[in-house]
N, C-alpha and C. Protein backbone atom coordinates (compact mmCIF):
# COMPACT_ATOMS: atom_id res chain seq x y z
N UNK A 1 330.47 -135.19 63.43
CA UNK A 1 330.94 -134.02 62.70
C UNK A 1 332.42 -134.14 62.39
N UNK A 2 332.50 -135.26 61.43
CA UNK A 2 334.38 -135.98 61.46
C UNK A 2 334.74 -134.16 60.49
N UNK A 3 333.73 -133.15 60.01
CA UNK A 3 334.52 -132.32 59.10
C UNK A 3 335.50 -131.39 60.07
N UNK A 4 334.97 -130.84 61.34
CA UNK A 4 335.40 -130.10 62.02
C UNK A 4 337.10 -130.43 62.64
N UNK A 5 337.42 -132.10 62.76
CA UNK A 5 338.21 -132.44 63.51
C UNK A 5 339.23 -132.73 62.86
N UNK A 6 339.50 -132.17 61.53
CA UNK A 6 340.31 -132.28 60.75
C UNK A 6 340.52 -130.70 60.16
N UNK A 7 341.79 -130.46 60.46
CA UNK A 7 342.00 -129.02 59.94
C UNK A 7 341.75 -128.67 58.79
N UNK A 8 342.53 -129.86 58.07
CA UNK A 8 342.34 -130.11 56.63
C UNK A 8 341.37 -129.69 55.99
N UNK A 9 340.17 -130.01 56.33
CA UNK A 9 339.25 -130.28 56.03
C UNK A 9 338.32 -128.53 55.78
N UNK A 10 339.10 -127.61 56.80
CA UNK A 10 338.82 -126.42 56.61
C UNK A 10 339.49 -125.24 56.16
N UNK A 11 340.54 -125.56 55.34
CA UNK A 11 341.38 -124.86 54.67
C UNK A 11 340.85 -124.17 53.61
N UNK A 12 340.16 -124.49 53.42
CA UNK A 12 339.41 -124.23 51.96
C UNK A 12 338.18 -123.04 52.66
N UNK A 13 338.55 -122.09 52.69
CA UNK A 13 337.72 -120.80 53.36
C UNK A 13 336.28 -120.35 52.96
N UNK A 14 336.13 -120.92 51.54
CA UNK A 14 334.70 -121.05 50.71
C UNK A 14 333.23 -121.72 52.12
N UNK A 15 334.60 -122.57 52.28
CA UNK A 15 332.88 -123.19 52.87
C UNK A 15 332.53 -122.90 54.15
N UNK A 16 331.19 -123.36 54.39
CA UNK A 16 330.45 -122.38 55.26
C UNK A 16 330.55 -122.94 56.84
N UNK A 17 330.93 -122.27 58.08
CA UNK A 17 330.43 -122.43 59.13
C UNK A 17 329.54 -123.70 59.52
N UNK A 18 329.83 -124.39 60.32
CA UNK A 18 328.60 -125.69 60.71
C UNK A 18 327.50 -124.61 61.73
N UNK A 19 326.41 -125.06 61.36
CA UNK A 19 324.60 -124.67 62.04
C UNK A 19 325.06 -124.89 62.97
N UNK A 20 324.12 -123.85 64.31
CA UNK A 20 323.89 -124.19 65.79
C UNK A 20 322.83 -125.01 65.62
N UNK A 21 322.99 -126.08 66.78
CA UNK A 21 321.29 -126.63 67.21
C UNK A 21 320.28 -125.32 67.30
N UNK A 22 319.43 -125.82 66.88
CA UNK A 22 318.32 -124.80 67.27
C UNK A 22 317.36 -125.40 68.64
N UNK A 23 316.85 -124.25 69.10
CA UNK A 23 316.88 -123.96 70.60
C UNK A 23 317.64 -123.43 71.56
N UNK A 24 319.16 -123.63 71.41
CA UNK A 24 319.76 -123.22 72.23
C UNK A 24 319.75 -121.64 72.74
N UNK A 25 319.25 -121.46 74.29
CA UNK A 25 319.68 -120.52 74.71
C UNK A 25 320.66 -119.67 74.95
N UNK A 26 320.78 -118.23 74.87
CA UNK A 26 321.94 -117.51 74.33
C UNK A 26 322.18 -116.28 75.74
N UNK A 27 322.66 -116.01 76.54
CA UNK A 27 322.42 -115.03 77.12
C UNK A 27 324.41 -114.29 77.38
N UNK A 28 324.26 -113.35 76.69
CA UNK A 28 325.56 -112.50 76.55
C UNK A 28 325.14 -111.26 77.93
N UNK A 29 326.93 -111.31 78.17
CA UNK A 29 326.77 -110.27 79.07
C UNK A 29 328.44 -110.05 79.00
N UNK A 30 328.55 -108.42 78.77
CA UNK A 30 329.97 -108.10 78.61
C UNK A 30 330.85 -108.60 77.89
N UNK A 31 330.40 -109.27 76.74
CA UNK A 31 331.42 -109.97 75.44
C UNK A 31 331.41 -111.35 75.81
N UNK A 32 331.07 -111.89 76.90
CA UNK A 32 331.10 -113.07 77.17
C UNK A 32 329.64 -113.79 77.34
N UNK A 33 329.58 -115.36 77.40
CA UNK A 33 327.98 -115.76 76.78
C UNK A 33 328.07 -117.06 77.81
N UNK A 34 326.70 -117.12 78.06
CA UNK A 34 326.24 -118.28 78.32
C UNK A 34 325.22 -119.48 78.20
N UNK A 35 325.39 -120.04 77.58
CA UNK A 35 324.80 -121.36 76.78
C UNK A 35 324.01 -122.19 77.59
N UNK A 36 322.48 -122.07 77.61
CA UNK A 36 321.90 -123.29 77.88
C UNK A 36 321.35 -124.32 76.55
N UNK A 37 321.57 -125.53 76.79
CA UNK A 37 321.13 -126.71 75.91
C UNK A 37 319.83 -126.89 76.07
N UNK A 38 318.68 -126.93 75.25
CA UNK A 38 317.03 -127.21 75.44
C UNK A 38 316.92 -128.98 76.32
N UNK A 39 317.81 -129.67 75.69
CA UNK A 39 317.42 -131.17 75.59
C UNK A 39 317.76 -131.30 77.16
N UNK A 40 319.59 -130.99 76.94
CA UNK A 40 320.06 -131.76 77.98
C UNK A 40 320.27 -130.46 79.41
N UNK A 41 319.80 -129.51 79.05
CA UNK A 41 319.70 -128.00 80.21
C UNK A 41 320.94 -127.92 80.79
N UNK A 42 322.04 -128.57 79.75
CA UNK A 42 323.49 -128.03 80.34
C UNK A 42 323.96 -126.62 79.83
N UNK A 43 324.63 -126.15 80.62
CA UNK A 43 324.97 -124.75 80.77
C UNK A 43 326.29 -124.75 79.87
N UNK A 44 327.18 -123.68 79.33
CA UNK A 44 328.18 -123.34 78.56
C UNK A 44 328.55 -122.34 79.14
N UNK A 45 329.39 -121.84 79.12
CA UNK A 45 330.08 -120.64 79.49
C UNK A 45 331.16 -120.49 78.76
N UNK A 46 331.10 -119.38 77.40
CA UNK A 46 331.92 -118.97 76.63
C UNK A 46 332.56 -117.87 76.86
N UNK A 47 334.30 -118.04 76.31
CA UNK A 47 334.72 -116.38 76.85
C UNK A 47 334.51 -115.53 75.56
N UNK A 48 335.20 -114.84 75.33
CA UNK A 48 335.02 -113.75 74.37
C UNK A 48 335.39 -114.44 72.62
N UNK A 49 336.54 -115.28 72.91
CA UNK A 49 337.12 -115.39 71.75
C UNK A 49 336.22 -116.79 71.05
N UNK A 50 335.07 -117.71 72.21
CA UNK A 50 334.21 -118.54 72.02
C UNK A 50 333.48 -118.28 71.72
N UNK A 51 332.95 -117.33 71.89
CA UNK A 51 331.67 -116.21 71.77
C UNK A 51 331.63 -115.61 69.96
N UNK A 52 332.62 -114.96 69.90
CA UNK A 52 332.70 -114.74 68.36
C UNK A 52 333.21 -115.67 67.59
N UNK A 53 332.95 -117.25 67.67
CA UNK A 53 333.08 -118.06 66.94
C UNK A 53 331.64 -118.35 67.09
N UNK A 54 330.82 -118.40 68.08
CA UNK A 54 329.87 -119.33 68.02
C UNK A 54 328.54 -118.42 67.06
N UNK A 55 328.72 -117.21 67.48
CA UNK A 55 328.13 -115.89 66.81
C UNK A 55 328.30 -116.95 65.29
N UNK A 56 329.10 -116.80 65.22
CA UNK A 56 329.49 -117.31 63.07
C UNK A 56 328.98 -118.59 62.79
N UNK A 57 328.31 -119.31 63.76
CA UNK A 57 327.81 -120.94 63.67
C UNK A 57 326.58 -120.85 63.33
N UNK A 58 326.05 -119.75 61.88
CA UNK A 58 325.20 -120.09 61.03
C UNK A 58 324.38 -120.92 59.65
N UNK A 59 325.82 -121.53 59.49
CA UNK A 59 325.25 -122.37 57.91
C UNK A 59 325.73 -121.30 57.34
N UNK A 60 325.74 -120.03 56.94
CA UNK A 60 326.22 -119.21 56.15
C UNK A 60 327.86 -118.45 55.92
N UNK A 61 327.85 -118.04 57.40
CA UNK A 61 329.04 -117.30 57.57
C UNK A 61 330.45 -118.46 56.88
N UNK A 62 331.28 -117.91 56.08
CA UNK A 62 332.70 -118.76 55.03
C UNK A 62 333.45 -118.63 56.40
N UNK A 63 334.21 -119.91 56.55
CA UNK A 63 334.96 -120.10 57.26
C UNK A 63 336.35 -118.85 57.14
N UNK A 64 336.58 -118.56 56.17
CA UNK A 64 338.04 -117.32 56.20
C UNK A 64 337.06 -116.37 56.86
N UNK A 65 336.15 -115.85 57.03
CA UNK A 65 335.20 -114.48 57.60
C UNK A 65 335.41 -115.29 59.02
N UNK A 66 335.19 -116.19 59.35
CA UNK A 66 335.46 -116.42 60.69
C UNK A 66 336.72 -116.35 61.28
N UNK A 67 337.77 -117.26 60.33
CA UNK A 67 338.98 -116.89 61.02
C UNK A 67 339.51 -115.21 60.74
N UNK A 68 339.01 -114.73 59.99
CA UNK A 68 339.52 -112.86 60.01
C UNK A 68 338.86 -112.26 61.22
N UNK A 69 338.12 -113.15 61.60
CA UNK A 69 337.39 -112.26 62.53
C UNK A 69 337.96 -112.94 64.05
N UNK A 70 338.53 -114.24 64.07
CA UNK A 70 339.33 -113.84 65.32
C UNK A 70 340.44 -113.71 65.39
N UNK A 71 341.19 -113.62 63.95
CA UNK A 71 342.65 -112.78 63.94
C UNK A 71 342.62 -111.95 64.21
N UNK A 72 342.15 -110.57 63.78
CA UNK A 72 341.49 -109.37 63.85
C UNK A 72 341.10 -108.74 64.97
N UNK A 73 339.86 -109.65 65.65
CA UNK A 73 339.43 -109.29 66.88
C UNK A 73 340.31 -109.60 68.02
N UNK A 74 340.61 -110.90 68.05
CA UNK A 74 341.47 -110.97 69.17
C UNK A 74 342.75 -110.93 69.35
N UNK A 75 343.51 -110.29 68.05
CA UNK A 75 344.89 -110.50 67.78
C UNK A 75 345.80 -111.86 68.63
N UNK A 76 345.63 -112.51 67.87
CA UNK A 76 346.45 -113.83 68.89
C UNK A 76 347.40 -113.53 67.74
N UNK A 77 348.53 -113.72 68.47
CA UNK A 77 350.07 -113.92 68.25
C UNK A 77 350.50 -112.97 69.34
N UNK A 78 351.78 -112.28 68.52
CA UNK A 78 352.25 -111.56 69.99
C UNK A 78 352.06 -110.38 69.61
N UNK A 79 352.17 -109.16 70.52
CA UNK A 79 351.52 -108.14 70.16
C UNK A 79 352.75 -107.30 69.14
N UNK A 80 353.76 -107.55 68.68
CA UNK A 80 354.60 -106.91 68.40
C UNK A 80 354.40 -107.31 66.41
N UNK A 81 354.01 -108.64 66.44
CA UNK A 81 353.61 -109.18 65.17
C UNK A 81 351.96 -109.03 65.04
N UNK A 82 352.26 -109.09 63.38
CA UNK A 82 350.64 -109.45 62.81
C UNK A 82 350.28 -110.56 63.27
N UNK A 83 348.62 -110.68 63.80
CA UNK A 83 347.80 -111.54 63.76
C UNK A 83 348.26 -112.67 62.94
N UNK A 84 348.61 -114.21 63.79
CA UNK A 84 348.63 -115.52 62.85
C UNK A 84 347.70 -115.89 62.54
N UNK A 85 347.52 -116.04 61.29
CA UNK A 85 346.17 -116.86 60.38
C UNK A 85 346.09 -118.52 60.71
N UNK A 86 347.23 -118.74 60.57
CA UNK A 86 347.31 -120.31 61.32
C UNK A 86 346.97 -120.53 62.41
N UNK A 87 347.65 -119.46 63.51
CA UNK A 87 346.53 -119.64 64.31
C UNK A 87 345.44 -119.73 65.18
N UNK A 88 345.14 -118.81 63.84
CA UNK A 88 343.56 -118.78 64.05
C UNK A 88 342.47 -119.48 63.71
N UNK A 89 343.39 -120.42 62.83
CA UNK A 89 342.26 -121.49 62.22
C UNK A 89 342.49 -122.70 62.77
N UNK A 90 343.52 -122.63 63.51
CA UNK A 90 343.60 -123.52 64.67
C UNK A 90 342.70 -123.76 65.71
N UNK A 91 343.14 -122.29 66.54
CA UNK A 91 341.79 -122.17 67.41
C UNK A 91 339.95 -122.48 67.21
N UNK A 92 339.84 -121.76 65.88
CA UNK A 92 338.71 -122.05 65.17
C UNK A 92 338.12 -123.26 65.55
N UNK A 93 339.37 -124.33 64.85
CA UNK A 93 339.14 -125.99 64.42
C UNK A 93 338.90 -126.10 66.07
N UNK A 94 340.06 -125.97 67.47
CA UNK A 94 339.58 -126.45 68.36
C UNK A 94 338.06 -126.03 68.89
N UNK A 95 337.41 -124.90 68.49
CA UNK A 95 336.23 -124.67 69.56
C UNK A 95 335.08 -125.05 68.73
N UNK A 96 334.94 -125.22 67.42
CA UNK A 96 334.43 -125.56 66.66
C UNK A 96 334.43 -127.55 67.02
N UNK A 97 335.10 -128.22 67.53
CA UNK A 97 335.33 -129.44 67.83
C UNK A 97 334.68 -129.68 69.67
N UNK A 98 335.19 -128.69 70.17
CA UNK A 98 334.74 -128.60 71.52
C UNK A 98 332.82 -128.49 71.21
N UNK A 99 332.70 -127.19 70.44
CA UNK A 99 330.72 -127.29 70.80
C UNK A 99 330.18 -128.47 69.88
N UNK A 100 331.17 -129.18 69.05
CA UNK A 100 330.68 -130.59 67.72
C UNK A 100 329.92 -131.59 69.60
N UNK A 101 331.69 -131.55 69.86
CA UNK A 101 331.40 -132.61 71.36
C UNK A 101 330.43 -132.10 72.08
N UNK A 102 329.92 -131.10 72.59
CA UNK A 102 329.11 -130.81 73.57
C UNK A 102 327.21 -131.17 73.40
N UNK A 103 327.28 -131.57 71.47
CA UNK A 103 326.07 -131.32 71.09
C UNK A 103 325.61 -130.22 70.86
N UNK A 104 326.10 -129.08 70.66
CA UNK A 104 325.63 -127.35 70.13
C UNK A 104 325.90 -127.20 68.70
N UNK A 105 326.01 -128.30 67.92
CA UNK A 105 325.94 -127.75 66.67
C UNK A 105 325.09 -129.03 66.06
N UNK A 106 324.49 -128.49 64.83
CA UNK A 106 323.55 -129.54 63.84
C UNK A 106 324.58 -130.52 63.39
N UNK A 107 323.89 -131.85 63.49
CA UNK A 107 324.89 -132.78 62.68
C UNK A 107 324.97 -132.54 61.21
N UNK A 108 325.95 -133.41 60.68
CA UNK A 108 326.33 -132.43 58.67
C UNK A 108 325.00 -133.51 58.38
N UNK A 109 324.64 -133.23 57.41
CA UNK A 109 323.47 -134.24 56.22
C UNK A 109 324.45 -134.46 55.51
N UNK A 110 324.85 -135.88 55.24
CA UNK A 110 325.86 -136.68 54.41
C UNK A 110 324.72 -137.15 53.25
């Protein structure tokens, strides 16, 4: 998934979210989630701000709807300033790269 590991590559807000594997087990409790894998029955444990990224790992959801949604939701920057968009699409790119590595998302069809 070389698209995810390049920021670059997601600047462009049009395009869509990378697919979850399908199968994966989902079990939320209190804003926070925990991930079992079908294949390999490894466990995940997402916090809140992992959680509403992975929520958006449909094939559909535009990457800017994702990063508004954890500018927004989780206000990262400092609390005295507006929400950074940078970065939030930072963060994005890292957890979006973290579940590429773990095997929780569909590989791209090149």
């Amino acid at each position: 998934m070389a698209i995810i590991s390049r920021r670059e590559s997601l600047i462009d807000g049009d395009m869509a979210m990378p697919e979850r594997c399908p199968g994966i087990r989902e079990f939320v409790f209190e804003g926070e989630a925990v991930l079992i894998h079908p294949k390999s029955g490894h466990l995940h444990l997402l916090n809140a701000e992992a959680l509403l990224t992975w929520q958006r790992c449909d094939g559909r959801t535009r990457i800017s709807e994702a990063t508004d949604a954890i500018q927004s939701g989780l206000r990262i920057g400092s609390p005295q300033s507006e929400p950074n968009r940078d970065q939030a699409l930072d963060r994005l790119c890292q957890l979006l790269a973290l579940f590429a590595a773990r095997g929780l998302l569909k590989e791209e069809v090149k």
